[in-house]
C-alpha atoms as a PDB file:
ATOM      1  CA  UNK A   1     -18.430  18.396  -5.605  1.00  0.00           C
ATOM      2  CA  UNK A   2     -15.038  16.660  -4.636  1.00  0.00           C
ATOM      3  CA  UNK A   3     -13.408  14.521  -6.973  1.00  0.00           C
ATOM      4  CA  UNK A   4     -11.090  12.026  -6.532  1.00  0.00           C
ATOM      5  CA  UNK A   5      -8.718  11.065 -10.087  1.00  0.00           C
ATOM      6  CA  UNK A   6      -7.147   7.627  -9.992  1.00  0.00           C
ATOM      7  CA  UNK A   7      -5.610   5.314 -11.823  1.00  0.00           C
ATOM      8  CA  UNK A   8      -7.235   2.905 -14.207  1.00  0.00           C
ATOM      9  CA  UNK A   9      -4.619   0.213 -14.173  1.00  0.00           C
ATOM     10  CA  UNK A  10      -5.652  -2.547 -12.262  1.00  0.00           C
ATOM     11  CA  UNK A  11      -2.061  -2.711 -10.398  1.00  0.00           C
ATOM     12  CA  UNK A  12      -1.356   0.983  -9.738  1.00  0.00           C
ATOM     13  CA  UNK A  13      -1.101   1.068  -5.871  1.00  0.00           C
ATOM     14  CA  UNK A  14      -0.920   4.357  -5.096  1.00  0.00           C
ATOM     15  CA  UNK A  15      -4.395   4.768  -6.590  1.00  0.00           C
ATOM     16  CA  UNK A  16      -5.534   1.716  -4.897  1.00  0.00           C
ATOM     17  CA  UNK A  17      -4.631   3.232  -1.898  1.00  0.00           C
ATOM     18  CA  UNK A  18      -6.360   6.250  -2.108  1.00  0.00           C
ATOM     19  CA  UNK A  19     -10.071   4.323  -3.347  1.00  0.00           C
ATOM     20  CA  UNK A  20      -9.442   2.369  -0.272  1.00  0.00           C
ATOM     21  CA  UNK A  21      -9.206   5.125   2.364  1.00  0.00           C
ATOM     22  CA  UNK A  22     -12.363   6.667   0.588  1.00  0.00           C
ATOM     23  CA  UNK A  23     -13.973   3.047   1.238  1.00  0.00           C
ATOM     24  CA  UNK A  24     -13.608   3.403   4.444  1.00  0.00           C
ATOM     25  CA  UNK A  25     -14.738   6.733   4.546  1.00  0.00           C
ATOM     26  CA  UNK A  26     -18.040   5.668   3.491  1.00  0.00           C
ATOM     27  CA  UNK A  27     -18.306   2.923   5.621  1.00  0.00           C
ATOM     28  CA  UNK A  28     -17.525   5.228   8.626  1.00  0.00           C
ATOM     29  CA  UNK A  29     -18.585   9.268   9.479  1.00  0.00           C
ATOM     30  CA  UNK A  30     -17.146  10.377   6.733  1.00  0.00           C
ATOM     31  CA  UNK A  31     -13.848  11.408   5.284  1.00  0.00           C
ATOM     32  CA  UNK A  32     -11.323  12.623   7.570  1.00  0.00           C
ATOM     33  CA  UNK A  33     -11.263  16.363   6.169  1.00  0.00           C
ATOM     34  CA  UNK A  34     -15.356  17.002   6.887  1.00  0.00           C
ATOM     35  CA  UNK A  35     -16.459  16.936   3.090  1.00  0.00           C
ATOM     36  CA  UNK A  36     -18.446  15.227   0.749  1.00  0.00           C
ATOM     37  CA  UNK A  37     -17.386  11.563  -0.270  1.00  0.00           C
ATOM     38  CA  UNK A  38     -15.571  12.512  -4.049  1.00  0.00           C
ATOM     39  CA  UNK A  39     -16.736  11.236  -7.411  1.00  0.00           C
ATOM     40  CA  UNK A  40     -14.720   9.289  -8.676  1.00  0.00           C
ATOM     41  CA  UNK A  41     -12.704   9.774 -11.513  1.00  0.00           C
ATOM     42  CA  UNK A  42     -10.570   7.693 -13.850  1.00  0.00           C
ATOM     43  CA  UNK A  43      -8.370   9.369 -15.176  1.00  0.00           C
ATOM     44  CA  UNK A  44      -5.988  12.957 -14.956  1.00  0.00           C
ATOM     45  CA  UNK A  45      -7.227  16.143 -14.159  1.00  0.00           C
ATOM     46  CA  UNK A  46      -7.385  18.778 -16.539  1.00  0.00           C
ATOM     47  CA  UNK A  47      -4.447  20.464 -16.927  1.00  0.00           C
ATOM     48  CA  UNK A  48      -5.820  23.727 -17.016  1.00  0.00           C
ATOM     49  CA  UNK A  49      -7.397  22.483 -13.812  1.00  0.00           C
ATOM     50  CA  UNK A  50      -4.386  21.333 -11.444  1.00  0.00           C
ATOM     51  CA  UNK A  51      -1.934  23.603  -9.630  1.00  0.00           C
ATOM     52  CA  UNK A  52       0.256  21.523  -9.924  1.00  0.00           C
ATOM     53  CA  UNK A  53       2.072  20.301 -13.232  1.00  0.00           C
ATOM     54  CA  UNK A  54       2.077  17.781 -14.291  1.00  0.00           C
ATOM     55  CA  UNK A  55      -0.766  15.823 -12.593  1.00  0.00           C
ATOM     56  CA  UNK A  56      -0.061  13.220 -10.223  1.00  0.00           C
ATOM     57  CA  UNK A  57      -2.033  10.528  -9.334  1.00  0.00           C
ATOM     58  CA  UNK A  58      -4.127   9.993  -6.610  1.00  0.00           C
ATOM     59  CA  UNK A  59      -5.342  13.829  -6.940  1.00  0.00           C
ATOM     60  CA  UNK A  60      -8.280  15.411  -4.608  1.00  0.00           C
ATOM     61  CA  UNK A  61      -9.884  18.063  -5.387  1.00  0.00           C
ATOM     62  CA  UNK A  62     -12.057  19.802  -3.125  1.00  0.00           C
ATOM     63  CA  UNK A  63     -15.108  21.897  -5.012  1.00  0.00           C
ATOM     64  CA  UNK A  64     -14.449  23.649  -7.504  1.00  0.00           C
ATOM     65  CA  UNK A  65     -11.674  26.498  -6.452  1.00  0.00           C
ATOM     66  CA  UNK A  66     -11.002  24.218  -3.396  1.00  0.00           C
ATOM     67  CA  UNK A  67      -7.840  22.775  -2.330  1.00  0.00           C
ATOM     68  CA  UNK A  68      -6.197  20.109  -4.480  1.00  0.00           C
ATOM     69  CA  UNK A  69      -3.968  18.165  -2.710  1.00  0.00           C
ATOM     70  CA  UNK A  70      -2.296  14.812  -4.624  1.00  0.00           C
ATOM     71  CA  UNK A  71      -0.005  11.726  -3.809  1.00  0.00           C
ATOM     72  CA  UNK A  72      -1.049   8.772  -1.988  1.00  0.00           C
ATOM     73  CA  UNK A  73      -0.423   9.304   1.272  1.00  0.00           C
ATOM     74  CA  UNK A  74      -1.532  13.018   1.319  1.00  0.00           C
ATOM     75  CA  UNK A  75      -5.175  12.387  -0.310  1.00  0.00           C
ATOM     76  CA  UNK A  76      -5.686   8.681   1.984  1.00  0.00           C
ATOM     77  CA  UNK A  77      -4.471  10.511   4.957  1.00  0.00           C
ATOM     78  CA  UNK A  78      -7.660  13.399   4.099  1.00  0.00           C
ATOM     79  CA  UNK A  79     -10.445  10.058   2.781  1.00  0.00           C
ATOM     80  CA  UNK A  80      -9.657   7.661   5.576  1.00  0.00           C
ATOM     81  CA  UNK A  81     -12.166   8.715   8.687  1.00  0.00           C
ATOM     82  CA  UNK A  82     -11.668  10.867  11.695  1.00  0.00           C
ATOM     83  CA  UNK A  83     -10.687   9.186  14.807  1.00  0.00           C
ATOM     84  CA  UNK A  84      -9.762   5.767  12.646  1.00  0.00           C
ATOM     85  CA  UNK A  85      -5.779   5.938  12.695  1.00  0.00           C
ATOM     86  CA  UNK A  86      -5.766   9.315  12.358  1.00  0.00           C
ATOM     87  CA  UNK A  87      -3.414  12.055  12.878  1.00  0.00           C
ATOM     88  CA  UNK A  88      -2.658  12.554  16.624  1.00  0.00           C
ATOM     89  CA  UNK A  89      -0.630  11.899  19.866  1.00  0.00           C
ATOM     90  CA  UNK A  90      -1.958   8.388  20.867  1.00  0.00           C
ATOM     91  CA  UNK A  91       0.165   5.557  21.002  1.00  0.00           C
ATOM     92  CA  UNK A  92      -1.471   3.681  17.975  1.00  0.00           C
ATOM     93  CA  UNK A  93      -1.152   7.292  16.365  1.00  0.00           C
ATOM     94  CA  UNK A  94       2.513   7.821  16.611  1.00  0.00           C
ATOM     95  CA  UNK A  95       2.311   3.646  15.342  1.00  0.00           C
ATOM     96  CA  UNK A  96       0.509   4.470  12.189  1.00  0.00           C
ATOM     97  CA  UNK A  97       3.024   7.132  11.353  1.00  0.00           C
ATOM     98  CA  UNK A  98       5.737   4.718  11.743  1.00  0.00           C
ATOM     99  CA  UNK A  99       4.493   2.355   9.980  1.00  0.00           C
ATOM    100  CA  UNK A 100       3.097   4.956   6.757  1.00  0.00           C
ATOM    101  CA  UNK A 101       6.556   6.371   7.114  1.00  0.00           C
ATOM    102  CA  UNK A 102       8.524   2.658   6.031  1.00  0.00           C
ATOM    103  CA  UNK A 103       6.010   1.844   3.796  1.00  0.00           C
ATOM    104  CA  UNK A 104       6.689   4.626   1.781  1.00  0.00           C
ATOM    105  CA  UNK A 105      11.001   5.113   2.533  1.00  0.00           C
ATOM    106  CA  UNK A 106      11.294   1.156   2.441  1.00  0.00           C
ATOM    107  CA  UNK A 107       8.582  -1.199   1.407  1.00  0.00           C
ATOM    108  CA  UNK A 108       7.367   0.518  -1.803  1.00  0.00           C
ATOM    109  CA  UNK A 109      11.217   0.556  -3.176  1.00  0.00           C
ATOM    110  CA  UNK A 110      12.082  -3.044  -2.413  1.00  0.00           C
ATOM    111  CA  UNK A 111       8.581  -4.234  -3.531  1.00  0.00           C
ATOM    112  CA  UNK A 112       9.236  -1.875  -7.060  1.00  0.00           C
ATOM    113  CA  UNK A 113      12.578  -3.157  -7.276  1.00  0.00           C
ATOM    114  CA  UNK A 114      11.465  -6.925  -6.693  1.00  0.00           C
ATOM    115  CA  UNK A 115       8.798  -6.889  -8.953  1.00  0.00           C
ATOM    116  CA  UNK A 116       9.574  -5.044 -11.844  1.00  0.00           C
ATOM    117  CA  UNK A 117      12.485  -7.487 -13.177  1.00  0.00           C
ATOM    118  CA  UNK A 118       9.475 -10.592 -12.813  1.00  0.00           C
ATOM    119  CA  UNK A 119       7.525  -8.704 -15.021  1.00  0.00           C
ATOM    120  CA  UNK A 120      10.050  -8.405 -17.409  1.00  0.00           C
ATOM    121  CA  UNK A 121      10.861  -4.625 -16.506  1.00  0.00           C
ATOM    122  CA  UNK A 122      14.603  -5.072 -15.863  1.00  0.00           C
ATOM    123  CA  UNK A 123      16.638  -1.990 -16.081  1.00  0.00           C
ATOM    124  CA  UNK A 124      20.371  -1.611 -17.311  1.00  0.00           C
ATOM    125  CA  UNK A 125      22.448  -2.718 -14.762  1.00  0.00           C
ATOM    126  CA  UNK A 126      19.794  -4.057 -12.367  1.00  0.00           C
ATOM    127  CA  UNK A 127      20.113  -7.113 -10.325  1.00  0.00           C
ATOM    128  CA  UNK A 128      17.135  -8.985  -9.722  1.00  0.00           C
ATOM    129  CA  UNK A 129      18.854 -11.133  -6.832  1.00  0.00           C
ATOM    130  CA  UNK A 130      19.962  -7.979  -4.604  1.00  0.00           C
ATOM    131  CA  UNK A 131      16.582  -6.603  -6.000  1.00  0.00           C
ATOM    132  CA  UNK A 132      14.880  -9.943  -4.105  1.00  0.00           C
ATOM    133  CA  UNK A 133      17.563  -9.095  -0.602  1.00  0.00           C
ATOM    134  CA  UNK A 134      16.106  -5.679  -0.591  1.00  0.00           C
ATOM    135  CA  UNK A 135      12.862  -6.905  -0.185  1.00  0.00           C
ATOM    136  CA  UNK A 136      13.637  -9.701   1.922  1.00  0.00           C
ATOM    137  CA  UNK A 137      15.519  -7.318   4.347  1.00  0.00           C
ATOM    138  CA  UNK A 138      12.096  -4.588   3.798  1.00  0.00           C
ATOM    139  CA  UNK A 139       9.919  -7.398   5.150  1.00  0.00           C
ATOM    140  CA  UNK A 140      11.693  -8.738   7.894  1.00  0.00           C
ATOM    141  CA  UNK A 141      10.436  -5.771  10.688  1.00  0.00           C
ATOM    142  CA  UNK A 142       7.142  -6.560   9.373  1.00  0.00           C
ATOM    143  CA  UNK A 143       7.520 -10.530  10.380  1.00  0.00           C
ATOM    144  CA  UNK A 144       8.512  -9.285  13.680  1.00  0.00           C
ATOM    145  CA  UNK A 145       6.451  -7.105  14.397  1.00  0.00           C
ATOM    146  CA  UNK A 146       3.299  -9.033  13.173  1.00  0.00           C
ATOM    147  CA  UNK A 147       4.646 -11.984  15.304  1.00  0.00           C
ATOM    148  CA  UNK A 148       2.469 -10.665  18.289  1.00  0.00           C
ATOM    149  CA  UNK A 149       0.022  -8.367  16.305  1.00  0.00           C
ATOM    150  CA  UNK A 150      -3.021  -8.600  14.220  1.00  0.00           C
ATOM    151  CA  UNK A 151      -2.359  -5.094  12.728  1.00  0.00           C
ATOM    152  CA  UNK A 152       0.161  -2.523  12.341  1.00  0.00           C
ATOM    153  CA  UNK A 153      -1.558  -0.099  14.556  1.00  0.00           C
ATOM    154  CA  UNK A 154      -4.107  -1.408  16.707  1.00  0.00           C
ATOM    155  CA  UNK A 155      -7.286  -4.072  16.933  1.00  0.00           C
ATOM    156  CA  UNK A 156      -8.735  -2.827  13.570  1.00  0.00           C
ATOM    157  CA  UNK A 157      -6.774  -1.481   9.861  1.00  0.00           C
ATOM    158  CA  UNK A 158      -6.179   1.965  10.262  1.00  0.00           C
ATOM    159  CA  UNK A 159      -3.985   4.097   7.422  1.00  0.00           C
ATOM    160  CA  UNK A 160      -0.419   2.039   8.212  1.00  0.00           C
ATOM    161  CA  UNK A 161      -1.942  -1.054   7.240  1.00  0.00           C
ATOM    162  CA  UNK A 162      -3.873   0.661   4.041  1.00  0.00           C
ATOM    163  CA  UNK A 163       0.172   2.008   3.038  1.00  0.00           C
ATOM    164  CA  UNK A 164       1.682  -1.160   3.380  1.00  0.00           C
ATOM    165  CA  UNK A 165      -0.426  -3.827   2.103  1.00  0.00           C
ATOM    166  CA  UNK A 166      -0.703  -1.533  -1.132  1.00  0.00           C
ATOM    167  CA  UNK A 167       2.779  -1.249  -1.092  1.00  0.00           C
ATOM    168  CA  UNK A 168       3.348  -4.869  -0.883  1.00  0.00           C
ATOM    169  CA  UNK A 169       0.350  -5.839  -3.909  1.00  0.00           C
ATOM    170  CA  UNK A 170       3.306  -6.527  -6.728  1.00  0.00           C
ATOM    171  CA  UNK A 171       5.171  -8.806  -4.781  1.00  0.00           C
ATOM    172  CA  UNK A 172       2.378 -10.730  -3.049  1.00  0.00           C
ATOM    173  CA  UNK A 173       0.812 -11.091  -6.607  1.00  0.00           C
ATOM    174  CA  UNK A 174       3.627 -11.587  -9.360  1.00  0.00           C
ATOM    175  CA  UNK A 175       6.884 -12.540  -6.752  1.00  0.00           C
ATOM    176  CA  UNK A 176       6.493 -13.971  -3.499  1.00  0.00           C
ATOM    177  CA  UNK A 177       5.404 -17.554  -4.141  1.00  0.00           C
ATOM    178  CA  UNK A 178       4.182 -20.416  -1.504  1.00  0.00           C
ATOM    179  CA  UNK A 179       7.663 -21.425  -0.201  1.00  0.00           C
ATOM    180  CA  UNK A 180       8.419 -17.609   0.545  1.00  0.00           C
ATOM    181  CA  UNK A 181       4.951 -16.813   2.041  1.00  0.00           C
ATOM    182  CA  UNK A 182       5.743 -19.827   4.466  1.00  0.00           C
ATOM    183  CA  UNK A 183       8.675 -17.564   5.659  1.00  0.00           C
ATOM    184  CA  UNK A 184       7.014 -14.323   6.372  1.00  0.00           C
ATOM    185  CA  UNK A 185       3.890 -15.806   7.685  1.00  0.00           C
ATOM    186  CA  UNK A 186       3.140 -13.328  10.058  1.00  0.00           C
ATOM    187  CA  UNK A 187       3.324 -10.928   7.235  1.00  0.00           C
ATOM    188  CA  UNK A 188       1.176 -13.245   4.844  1.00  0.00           C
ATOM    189  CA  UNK A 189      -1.473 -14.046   7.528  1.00  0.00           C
ATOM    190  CA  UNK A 190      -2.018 -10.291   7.607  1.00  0.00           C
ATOM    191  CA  UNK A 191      -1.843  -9.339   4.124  1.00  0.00           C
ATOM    192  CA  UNK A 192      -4.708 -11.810   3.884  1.00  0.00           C
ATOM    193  CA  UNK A 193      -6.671 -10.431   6.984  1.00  0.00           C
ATOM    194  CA  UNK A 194      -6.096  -6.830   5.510  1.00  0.00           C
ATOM    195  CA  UNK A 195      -7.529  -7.689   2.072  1.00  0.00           C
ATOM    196  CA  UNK A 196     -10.637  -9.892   3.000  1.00  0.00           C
ATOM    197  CA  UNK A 197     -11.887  -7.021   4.630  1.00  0.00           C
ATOM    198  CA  UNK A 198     -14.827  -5.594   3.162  1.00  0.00           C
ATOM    199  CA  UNK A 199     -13.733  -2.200   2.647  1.00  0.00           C
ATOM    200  CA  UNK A 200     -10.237  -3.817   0.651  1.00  0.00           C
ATOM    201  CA  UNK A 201     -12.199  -6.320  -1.397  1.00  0.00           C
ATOM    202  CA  UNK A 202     -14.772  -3.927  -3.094  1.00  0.00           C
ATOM    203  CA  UNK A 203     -11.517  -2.080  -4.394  1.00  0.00           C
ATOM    204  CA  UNK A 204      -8.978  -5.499  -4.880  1.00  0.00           C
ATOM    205  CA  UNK A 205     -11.808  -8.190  -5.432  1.00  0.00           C
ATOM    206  CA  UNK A 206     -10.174 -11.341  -4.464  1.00  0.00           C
ATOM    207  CA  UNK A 207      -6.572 -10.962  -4.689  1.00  0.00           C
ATOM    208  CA  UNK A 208      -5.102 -13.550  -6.327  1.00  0.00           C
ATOM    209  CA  UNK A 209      -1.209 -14.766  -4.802  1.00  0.00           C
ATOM    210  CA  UNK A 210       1.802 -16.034  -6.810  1.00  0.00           C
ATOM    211  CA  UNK A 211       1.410 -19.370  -7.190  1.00  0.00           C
ATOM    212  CA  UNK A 212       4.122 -19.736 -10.014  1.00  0.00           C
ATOM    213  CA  UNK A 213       7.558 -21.422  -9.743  1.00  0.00           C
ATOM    214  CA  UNK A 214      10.025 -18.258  -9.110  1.00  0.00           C
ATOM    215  CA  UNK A 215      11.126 -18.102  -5.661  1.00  0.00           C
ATOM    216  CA  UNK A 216      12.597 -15.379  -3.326  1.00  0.00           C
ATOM    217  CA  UNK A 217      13.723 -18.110  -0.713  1.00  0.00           C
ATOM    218  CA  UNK A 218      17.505 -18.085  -0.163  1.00  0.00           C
ATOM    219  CA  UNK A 219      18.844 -19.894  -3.259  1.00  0.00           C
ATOM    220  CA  UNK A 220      22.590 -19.872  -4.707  1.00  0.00           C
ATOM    221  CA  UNK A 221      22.988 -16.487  -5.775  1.00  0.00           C
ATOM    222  CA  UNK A 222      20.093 -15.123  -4.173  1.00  0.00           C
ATOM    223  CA  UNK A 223      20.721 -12.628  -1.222  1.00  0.00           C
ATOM    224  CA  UNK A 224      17.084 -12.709   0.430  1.00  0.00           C
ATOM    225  CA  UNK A 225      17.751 -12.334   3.677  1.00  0.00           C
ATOM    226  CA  UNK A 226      14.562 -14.539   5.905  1.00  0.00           C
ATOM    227  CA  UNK A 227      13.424 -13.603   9.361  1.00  0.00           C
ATOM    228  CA  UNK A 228      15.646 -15.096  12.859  1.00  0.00           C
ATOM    229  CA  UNK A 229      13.031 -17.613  14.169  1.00  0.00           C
ATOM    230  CA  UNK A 230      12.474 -17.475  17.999  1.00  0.00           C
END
């Protein structure tokens, strides 16, 4: 039997990601690799299990003396279901690559880097306002390129838009309040679209958005950079 070991903290993405690709797995043929659908399984492997030390998670392993492959984008890539964003030479192929690719080089940094300092997670010599630019500059491709597209990749989610809404969970739920959600609307209205799917809301439930007063608008000080209207 495969088993799939993942995160219990309610706001570890990476782990998120990976329970949502094996969503859709169910929901479609099957996982993308040809096996079972994994048990699921909260919490390390085994040491004495793992080739790899320490364990990371997401981890997948295959059976018992199977391959064990771990990190996010590795173990979605295998859960998420053949033919459904998949690897390949396509157009929306070579898309979702793209778009995986700056989720995890670009979004996942800025949203860290945003979000950590509103939770009180500062580090020496961080600054929460470039912190709040770096994620304002992360977003703006997204704005444009969700100006004129439902998804990332195509008419339907496929694995680019399972790597960046997880990447962007912390800031949509602890930074990026009303005012700055009216900026990246395009990006908002498809966060939203991505997580009332089915397959997203048995994992998530009903994400709840930032609704406090902190503010990643362009204030004095702040170097969050919004998208050029056209």
């Amino acid at each position: 039997m495969s088993i799939l070991y993942v995160s219990p903290h309610p706001d570890a993405f990476p782990s998120l990601r990976a329970l949502i690709a094996a969503r859709y797995g169910e929901a479609g043929d099957g996982p993308g690799w040809g096996g079972p659908h994994p048990r699921i399984c909260l919490q390390p492997p085994p040491s004495s299990r793992t080739p790899f030390p320490p364990p990371r998670l997401p981890a997948l392993e295959q059976g018992p003396g199977g391959l064990w492959v771990w990190g996010a984008p590795a173990v979605a890539q295998l859960l998420w279901p053949a033919g459904l964003g998949g690897p390949g030479g396509s157009r929306a192929a070579v898309l979702v690559q793209q778009w995986v690719s700056y989720a995890d080089t670009e979004l996942i940094p800025a949203a860290c880097g945003a979000t950590l300092p509103a939770l009180g997670l500062r580090g020496p010599g961080q600054d929460p306002q470039a912190a709040l630019g770096a994620l304002g500059k992360a977003l703006n491709p997204l704005e444009d390129w969700l100006r004129l597209h439902t998804y990332l990749a195509g008419d339907a989610p496929t694995l680019a838009d399972l790597a960046a809404v997880t990447a962007l969970l912390l800031p949509f739920r602890y930074v990026l309040d009303p005012s700055a959600r009216r900026i990246w609307g395009n990006v908002t209205r498809w966060f939203n679209t991505c997580v009332r799917q089915p397959e997203f809301r048995a994992v998530l439930g009903e994400v709840a958005l930032y609704s406090g007063a902190r503010s990643v608008t362009q204030q004095p000080g702040s170097e969050v950079i919004a998208p050029q209207k056209t």
